[in-house]
Protein backbone atom coordinates (compact mmCIF):
# COMPACT_ATOMS: atom_id res chain seq x y z
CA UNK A 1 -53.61 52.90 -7.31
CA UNK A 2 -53.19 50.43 -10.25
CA UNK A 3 -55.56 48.22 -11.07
CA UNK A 4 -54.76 45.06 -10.30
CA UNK A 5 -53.74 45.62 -6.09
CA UNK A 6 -50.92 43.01 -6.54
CA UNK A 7 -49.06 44.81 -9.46
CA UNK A 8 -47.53 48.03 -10.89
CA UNK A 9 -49.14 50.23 -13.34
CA UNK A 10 -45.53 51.12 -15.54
CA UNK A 11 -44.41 53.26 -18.19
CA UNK A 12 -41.20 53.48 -20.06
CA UNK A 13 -41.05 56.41 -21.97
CA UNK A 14 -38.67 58.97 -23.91
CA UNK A 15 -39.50 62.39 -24.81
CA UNK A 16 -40.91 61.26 -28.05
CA UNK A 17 -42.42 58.05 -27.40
CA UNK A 18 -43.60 55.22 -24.92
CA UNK A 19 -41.48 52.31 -25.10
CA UNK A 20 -43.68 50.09 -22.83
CA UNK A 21 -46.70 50.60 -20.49
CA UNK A 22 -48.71 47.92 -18.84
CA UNK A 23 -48.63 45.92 -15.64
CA UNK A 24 -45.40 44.12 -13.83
CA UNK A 25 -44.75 42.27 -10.66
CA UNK A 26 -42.08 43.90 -10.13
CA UNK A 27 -39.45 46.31 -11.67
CA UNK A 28 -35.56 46.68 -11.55
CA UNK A 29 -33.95 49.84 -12.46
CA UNK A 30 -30.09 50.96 -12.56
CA UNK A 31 -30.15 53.89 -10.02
CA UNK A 32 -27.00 55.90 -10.11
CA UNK A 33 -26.52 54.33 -6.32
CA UNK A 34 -27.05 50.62 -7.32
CA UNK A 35 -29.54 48.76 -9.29
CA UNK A 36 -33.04 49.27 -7.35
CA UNK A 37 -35.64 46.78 -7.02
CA UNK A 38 -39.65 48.20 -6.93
CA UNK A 39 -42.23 45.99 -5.78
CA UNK A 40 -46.07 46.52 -5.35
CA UNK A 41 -46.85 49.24 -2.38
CA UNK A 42 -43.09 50.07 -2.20
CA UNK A 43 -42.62 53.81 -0.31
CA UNK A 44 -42.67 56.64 -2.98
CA UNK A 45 -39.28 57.68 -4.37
CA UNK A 46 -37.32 59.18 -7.15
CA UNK A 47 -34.09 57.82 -8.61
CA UNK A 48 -31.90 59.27 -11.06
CA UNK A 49 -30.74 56.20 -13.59
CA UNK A 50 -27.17 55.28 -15.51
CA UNK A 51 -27.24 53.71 -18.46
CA UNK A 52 -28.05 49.97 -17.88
CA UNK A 53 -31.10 47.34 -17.88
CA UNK A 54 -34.92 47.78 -16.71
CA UNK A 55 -35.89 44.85 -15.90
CA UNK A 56 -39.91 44.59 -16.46
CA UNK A 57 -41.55 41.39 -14.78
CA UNK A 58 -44.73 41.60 -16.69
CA UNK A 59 -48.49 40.08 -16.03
CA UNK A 60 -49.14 38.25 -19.37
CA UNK A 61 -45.59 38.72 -21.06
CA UNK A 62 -42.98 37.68 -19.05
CA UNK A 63 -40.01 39.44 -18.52
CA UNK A 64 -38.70 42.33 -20.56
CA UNK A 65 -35.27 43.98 -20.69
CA UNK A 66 -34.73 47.43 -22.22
CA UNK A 67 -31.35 49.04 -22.50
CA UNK A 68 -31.65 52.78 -21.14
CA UNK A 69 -29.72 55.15 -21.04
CA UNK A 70 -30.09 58.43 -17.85
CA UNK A 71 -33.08 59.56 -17.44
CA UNK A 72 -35.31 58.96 -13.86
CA UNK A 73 -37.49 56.82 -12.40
CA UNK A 74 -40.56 57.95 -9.77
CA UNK A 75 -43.00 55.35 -7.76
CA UNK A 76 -45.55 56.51 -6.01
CA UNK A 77 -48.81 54.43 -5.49
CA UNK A 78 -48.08 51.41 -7.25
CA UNK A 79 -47.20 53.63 -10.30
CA UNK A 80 -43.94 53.56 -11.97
CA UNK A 81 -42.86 56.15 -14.48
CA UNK A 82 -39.26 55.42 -15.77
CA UNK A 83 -38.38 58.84 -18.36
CA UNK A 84 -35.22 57.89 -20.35
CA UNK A 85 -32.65 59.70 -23.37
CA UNK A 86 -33.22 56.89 -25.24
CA UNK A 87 -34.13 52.83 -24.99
CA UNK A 88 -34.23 49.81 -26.42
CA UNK A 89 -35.40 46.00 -26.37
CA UNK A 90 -32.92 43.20 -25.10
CA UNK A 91 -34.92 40.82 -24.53
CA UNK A 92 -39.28 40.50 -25.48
C-alpha cells in the first residue's frame, strides 16, 4: 500500500525517464473509453490511454497537468503507474 492510507503512491514515466512520482489525492487519466478518474483504494485495473491530460491532485503541490501521449495506466493497491510515448508539463 502507499504510505500515506488516504493517498496514491504515482508515477509518470516514459521509457527513458520519470516525469513525476510522489503522492496525489486523486488521479485523472484519458482512457481510450473516456477520461477515468482513480481515487484511493479504487479496484485494480489497466487502461490503455489517448493522447490527452493526467490530471495529478498532489499532497504538497497542488495540481499538475501533463500532456501524454498512448501509453497505459495500471492501479493496483493504491499504486498508480501511468507508462507514456512521451509527456509534458501544462500546468506546475
Amino acid at each position: 500500500m502507499a504510505k500515506d492510507a488516504r493517498m496514491l503512491q504515482v508515477e509518470v514515466v516514459t521509457r527513458t525517464t520519470r516525469l513525476w512520482h510522489g503522492l496525489a489525492s486523486s488521479v485523472i487519466v484519458p482512457s481510450i473509453d473516456g477520461d477515468l478518474g482513480i481515487l484511493v483504494n479504487r479496484a485494480p485495473i489497466l487502461a490503455v490511454l489517448r493522447p490527452g491530460t493526467v490530471v495529478l491532485h498532489t499532497a504538497d503541490e497542488g495540481q499538475k497537468e501533463i500532456e501524454v501521449s498512448a501509453g497505459f495506466a495500471s492501479v493496483d493497491s493504491n499504486f498508480v503507474t501511468i507508462v507514456v510515448d512521451s509527456g509534458d508539463f501544462i500546468r506546475q
